[in-house]
PDB file of N, CA and C in Angstrom:
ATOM      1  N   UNK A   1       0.863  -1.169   0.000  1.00  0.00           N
ATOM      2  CA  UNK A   1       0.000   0.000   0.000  1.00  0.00           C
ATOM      3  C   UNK A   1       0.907   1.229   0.000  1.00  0.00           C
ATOM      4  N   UNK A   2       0.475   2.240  -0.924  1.00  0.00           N
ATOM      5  CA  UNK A   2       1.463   3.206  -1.178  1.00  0.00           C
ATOM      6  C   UNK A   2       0.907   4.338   0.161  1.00  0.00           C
ATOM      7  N   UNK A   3       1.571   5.458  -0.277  1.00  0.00           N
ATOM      8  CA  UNK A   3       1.507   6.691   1.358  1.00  0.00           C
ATOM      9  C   UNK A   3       0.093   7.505   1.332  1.00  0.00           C
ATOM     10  N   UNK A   4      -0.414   7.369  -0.247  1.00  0.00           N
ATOM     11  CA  UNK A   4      -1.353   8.160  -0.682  1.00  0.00           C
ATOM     12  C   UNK A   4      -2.269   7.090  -0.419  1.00  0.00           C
ATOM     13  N   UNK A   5      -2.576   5.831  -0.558  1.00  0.00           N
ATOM     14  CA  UNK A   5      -3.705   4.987   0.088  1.00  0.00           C
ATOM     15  C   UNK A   5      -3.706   5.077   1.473  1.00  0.00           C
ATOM     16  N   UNK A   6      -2.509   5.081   1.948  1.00  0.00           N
ATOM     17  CA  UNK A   6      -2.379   5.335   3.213  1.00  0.00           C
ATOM     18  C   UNK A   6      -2.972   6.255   3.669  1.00  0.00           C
ATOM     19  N   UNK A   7      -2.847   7.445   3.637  1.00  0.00           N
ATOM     20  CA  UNK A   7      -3.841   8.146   3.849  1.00  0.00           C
ATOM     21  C   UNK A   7      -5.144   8.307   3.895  1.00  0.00           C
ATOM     22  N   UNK A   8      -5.267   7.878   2.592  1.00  0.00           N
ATOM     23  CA  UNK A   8      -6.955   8.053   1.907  1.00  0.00           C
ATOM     24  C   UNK A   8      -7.623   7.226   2.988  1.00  0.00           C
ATOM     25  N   UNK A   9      -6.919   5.982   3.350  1.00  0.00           N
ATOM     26  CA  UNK A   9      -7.589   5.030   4.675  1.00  0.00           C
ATOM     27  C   UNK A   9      -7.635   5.373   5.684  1.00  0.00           C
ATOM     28  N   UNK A  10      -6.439   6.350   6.013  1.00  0.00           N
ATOM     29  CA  UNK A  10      -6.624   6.829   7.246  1.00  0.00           C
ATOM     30  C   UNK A  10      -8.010   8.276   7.438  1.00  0.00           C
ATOM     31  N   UNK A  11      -8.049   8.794   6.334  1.00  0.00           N
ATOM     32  CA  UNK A  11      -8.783   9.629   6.306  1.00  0.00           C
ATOM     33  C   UNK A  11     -10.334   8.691   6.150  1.00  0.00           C
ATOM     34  N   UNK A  12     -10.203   8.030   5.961  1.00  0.00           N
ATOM     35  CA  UNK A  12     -11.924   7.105   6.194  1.00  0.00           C
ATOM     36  C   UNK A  12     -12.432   6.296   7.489  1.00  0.00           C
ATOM     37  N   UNK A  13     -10.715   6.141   8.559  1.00  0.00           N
ATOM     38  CA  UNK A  13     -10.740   6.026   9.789  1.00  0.00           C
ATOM     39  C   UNK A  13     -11.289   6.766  10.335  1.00  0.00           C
ATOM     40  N   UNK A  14     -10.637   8.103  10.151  1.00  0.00           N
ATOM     41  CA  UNK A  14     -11.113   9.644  11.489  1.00  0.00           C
ATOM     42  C   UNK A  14     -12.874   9.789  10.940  1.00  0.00           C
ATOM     43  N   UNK A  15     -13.213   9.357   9.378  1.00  0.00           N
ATOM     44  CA  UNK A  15     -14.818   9.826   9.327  1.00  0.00           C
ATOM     45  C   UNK A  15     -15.380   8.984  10.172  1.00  0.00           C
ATOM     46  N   UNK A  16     -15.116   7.337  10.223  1.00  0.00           N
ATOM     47  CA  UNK A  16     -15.537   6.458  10.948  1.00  0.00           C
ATOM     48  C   UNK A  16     -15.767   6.991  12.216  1.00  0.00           C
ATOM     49  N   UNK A  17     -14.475   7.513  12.451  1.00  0.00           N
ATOM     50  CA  UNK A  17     -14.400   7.669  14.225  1.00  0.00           C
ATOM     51  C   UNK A  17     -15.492   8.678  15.079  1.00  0.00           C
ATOM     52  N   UNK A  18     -15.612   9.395  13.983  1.00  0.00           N
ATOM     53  CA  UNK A  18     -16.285  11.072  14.534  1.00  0.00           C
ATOM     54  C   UNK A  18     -17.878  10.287  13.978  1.00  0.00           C
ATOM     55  N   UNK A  19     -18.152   9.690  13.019  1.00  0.00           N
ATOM     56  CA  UNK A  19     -19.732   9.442  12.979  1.00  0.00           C
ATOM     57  C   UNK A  19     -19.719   8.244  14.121  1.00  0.00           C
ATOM     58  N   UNK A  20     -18.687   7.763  14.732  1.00  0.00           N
ATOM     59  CA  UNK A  20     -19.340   7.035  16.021  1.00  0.00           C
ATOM     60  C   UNK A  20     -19.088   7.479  16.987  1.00  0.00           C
ATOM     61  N   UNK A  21     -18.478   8.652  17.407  1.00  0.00           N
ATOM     62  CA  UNK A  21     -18.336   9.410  18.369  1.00  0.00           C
ATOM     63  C   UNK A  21     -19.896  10.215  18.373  1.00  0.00           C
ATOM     64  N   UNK A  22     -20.215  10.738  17.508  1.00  0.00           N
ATOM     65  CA  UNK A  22     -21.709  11.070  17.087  1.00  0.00           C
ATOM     66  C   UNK A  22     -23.059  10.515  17.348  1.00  0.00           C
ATOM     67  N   UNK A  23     -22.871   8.973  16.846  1.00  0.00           N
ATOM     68  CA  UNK A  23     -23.705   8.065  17.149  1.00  0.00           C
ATOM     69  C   UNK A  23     -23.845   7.884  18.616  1.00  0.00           C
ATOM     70  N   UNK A  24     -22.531   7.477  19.214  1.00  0.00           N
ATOM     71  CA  UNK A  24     -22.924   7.658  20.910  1.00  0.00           C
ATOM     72  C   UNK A  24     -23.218   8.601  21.666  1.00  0.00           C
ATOM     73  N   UNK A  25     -22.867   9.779  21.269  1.00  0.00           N
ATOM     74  CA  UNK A  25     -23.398  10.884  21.757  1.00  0.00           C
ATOM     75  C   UNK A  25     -24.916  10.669  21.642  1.00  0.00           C
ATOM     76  N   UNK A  26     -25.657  10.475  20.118  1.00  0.00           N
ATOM     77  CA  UNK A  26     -26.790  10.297  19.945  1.00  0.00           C
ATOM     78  C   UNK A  26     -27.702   9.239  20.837  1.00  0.00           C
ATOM     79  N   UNK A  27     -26.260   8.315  21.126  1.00  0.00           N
ATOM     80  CA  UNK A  27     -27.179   7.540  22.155  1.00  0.00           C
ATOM     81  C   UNK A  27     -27.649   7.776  23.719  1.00  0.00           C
ATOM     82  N   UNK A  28     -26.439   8.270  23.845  1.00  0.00           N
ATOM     83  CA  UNK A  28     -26.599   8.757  25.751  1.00  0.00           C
ATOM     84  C   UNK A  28     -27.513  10.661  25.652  1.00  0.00           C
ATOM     85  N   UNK A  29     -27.966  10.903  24.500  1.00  0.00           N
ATOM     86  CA  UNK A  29     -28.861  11.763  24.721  1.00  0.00           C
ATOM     87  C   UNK A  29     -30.169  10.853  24.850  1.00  0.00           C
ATOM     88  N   UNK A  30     -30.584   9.954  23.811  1.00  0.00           N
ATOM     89  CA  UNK A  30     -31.640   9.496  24.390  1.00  0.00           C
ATOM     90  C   UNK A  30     -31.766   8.573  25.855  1.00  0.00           C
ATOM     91  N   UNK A  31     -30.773   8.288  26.053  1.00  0.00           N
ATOM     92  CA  UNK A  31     -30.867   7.588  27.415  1.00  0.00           C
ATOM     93  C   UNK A  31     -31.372   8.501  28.414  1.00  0.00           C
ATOM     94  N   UNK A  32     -30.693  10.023  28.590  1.00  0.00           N
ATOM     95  CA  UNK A  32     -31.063  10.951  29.259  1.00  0.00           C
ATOM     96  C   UNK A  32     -32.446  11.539  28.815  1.00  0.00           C
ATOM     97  N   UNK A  33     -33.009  11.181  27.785  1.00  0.00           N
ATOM     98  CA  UNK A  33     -34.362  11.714  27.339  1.00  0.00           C
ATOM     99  C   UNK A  33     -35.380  10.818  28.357  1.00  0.00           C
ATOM    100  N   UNK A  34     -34.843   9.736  28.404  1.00  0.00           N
ATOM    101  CA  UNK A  34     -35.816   8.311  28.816  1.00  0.00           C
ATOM    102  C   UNK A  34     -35.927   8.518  30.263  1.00  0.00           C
ATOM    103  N   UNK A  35     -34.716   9.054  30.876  1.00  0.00           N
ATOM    104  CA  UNK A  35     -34.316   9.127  32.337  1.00  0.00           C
ATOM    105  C   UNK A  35     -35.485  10.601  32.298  1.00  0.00           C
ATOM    106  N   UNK A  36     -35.299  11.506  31.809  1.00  0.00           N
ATOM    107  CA  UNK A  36     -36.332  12.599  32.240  1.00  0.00           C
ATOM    108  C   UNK A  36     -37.668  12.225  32.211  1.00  0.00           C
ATOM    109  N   UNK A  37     -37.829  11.206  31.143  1.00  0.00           N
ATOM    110  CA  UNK A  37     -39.652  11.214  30.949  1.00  0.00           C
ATOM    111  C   UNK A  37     -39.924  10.130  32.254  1.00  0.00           C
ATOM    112  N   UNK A  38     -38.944   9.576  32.568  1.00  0.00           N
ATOM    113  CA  UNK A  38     -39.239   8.568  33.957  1.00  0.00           C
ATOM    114  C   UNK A  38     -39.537   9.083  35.501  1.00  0.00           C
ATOM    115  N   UNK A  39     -38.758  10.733  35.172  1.00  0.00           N
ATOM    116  CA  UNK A  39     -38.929  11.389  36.091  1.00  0.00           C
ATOM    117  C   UNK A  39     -40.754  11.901  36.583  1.00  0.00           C
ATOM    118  N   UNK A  40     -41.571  11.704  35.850  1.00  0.00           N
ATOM    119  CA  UNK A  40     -42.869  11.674  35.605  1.00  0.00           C
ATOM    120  C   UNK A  40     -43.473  10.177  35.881  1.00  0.00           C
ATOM    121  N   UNK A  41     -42.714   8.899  35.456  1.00  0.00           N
ATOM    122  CA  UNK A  41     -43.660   7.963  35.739  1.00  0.00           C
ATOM    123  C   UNK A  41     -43.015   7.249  36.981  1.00  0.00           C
ATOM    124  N   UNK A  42     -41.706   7.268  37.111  1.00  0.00           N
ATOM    125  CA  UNK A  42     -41.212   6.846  38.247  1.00  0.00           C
ATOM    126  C   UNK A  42     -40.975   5.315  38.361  1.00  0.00           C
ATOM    127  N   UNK A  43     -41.008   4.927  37.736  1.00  0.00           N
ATOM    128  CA  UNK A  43     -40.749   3.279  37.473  1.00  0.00           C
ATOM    129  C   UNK A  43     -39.135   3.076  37.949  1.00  0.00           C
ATOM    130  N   UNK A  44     -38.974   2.230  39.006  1.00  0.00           N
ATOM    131  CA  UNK A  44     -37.943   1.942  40.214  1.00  0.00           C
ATOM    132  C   UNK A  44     -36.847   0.946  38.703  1.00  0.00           C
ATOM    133  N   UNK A  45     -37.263   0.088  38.192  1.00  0.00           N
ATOM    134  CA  UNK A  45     -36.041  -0.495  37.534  1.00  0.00           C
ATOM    135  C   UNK A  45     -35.628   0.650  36.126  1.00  0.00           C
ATOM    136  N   UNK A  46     -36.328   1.574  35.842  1.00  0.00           N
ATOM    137  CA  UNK A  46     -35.572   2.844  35.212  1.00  0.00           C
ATOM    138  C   UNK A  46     -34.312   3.664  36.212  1.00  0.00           C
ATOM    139  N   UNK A  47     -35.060   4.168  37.405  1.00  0.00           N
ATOM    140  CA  UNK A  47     -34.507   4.458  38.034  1.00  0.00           C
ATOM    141  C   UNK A  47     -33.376   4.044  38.581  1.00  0.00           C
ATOM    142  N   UNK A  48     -32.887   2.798  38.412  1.00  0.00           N
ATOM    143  CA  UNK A  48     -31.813   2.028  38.958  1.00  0.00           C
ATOM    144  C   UNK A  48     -31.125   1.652  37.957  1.00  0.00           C
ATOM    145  N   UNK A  49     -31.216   1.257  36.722  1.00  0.00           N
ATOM    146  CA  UNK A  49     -30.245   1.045  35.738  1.00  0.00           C
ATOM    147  C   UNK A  49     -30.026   2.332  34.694  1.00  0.00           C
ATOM    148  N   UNK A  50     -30.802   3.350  34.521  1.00  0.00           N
ATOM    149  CA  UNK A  50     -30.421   4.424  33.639  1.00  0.00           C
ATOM    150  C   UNK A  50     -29.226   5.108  33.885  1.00  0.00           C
ATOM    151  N   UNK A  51     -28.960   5.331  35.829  1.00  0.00           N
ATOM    152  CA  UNK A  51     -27.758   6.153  35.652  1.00  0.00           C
ATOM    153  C   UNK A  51     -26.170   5.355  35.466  1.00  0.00           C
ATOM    154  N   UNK A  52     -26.385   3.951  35.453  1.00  0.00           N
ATOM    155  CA  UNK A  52     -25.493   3.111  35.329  1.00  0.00           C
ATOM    156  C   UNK A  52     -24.920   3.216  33.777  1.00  0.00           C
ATOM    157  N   UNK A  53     -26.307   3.035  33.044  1.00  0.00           N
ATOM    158  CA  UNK A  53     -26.200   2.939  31.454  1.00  0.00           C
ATOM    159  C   UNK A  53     -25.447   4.834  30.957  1.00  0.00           C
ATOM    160  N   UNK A  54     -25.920   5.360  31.644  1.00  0.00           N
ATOM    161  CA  UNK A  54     -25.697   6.978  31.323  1.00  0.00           C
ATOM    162  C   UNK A  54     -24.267   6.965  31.754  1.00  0.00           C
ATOM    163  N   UNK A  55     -23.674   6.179  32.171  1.00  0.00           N
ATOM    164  CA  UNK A  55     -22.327   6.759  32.753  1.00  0.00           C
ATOM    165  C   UNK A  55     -21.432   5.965  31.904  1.00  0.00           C
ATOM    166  N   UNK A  56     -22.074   4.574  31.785  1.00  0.00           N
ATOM    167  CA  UNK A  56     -21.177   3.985  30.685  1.00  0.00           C
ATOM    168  C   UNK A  56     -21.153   4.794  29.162  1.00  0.00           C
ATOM    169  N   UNK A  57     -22.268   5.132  28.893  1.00  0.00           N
ATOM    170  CA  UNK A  57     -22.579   5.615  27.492  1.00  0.00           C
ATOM    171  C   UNK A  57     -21.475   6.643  27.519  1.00  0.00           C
ATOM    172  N   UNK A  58     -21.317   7.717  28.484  1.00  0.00           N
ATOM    173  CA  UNK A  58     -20.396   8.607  28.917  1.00  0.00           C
ATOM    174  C   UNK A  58     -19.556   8.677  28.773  1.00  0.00           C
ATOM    175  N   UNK A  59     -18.774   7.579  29.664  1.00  0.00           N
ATOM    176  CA  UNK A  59     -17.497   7.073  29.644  1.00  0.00           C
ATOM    177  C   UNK A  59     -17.143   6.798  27.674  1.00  0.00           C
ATOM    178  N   UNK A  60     -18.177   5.919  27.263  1.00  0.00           N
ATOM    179  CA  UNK A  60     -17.852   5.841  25.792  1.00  0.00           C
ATOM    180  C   UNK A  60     -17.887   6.626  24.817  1.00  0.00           C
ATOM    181  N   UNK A  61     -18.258   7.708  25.084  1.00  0.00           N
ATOM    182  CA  UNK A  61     -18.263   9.111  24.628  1.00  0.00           C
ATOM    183  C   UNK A  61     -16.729   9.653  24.393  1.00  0.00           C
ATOM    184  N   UNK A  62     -16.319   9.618  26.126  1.00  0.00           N
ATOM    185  CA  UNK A  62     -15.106  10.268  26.096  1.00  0.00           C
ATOM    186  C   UNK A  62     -13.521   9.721  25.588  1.00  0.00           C
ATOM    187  N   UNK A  63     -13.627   7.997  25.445  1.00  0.00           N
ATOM    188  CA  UNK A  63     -13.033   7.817  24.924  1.00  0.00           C
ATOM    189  C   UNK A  63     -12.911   7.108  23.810  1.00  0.00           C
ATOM    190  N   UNK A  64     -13.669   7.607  23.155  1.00  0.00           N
ATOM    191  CA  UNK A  64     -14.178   7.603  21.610  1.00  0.00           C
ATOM    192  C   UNK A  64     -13.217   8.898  20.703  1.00  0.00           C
ATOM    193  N   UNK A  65     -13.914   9.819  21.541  1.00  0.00           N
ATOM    194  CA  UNK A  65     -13.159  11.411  21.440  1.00  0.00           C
ATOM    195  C   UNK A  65     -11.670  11.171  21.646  1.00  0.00           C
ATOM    196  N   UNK A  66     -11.192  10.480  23.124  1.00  0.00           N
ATOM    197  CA  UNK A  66      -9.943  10.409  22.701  1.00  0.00           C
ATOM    198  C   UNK A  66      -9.198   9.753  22.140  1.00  0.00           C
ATOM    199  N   UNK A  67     -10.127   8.411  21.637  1.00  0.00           N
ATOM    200  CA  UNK A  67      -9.130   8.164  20.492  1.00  0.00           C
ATOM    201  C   UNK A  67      -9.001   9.002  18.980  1.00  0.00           C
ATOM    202  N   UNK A  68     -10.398   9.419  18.622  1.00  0.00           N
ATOM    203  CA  UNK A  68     -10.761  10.134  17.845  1.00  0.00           C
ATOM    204  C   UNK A  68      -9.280  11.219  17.949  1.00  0.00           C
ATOM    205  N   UNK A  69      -9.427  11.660  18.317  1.00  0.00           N
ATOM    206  CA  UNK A  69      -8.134  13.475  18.710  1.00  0.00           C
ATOM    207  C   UNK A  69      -6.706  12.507  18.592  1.00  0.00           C
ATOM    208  N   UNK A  70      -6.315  11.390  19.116  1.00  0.00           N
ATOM    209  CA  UNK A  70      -4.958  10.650  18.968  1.00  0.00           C
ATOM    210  C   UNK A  70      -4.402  10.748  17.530  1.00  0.00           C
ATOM    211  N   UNK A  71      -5.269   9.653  17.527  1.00  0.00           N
ATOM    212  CA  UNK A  71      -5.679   9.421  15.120  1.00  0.00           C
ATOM    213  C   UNK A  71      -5.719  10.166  14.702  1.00  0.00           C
ATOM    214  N   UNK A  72      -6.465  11.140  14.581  1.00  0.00           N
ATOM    215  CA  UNK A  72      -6.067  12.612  14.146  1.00  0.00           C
ATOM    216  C   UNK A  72      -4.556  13.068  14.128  1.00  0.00           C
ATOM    217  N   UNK A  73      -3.807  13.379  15.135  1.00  0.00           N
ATOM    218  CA  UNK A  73      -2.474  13.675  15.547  1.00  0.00           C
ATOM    219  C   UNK A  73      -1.565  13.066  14.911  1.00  0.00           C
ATOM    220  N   UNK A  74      -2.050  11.393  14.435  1.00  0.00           N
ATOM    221  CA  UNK A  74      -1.160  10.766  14.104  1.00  0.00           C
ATOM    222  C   UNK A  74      -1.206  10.559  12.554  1.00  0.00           C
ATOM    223  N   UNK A  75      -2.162  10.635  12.317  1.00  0.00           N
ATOM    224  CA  UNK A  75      -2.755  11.119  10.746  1.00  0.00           C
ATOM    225  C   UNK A  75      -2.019  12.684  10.308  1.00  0.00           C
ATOM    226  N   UNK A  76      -1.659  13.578  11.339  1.00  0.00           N
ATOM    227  CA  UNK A  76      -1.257  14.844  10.579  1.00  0.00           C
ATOM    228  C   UNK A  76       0.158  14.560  10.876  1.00  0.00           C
ATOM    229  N   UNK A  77       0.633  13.649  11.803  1.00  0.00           N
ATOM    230  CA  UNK A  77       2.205  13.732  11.840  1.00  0.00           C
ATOM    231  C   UNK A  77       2.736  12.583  10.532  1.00  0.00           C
ATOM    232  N   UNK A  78       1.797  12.067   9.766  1.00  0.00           N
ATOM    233  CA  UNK A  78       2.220  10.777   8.769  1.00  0.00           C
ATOM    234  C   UNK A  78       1.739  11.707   7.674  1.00  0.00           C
ATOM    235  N   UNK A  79       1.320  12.817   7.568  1.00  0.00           N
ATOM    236  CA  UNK A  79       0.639  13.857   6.707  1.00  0.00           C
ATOM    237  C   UNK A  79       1.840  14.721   6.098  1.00  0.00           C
ATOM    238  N   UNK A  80       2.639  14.998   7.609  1.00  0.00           N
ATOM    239  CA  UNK A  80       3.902  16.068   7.677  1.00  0.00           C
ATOM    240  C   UNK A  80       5.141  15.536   7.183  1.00  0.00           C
ATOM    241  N   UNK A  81       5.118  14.364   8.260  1.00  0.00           N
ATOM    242  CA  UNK A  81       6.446  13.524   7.661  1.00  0.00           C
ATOM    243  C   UNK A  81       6.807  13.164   6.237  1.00  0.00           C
ATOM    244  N   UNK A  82       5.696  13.026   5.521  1.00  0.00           N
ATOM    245  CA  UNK A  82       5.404  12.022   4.724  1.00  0.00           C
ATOM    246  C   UNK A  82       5.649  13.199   3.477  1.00  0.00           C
ATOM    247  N   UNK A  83       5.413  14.504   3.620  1.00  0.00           N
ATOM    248  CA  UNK A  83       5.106  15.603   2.695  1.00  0.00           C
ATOM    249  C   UNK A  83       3.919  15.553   1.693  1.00  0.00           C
ATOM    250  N   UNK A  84       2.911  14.860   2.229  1.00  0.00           N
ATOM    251  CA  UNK A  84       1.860  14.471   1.486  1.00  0.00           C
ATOM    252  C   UNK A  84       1.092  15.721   0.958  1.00  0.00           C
ATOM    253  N   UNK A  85       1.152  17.059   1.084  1.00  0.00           N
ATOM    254  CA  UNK A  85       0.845  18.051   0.534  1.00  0.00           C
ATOM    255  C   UNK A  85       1.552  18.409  -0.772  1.00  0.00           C
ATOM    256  N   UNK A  86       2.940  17.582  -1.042  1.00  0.00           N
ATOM    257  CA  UNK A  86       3.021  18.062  -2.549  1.00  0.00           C
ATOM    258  C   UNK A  86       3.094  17.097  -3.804  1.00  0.00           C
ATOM    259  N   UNK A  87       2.514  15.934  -2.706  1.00  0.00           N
ATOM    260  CA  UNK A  87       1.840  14.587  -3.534  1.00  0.00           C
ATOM    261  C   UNK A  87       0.572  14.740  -3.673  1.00  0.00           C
ATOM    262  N   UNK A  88      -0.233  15.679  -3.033  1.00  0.00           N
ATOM    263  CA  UNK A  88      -1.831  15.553  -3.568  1.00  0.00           C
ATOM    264  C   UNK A  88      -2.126  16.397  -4.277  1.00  0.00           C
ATOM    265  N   UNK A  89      -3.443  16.497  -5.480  1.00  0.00           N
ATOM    266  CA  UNK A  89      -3.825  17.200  -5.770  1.00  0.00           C
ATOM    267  C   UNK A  89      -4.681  18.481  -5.070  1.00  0.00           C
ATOM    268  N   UNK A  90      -4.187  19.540  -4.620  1.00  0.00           N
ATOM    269  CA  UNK A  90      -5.006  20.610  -3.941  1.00  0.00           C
ATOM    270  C   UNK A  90      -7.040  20.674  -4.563  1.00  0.00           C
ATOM    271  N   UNK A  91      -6.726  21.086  -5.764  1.00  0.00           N
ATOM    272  CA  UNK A  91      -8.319  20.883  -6.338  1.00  0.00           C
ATOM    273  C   UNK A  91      -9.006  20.163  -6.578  1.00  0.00           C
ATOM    274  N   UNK A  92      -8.374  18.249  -6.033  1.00  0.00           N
ATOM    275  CA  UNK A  92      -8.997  17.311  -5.756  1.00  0.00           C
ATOM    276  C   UNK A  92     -10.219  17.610  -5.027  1.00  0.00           C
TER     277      UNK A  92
END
């Protein structure tokens, strides 16, 4: 695999990464949607597993992001090294 596939893959990694950094975000909002509307019906096994699930979802949030921000870093230092700016086409 040449430096320019290399890339191009790595650049379909970081989209990967950020639409599932997205997706979980999307998820632990509805978890917290479910946890508010429970706040109205009060049902005891909501109440006891939502903030468990909300913290994991959380937790997977944040290090989603940080791998997300790593890959990135390491994608622009194989970007730099590599001089891949006067191997690509700009008006690509």
């Amino acid at each position: 695999m040449d430096k320019i596939q290399q890339l191009e893959l790595m650049d379909k990694i970081r989209r990967e990464l950020k639409d599932l950094e997205q997706s979980q975000t999307a998820v632990l909002k509805k978890v917290s949607q479910i946890a508010a509307h429970n706040i109205t019906l009060g049902v005891d096994i909501l109440d006891q597993k939502l903030p468990d699930l909300q913290e994991t979802m959380d937790a997977n949030v944040v290090a989603i992001s940080e791998i997300s921000e790593a890959f990135e870093a390491y994608r622009n230092k194989f970007y730099n090294d590599n001089k891949m700016g006067t191997q690509l086409d700009p008006t690509a």
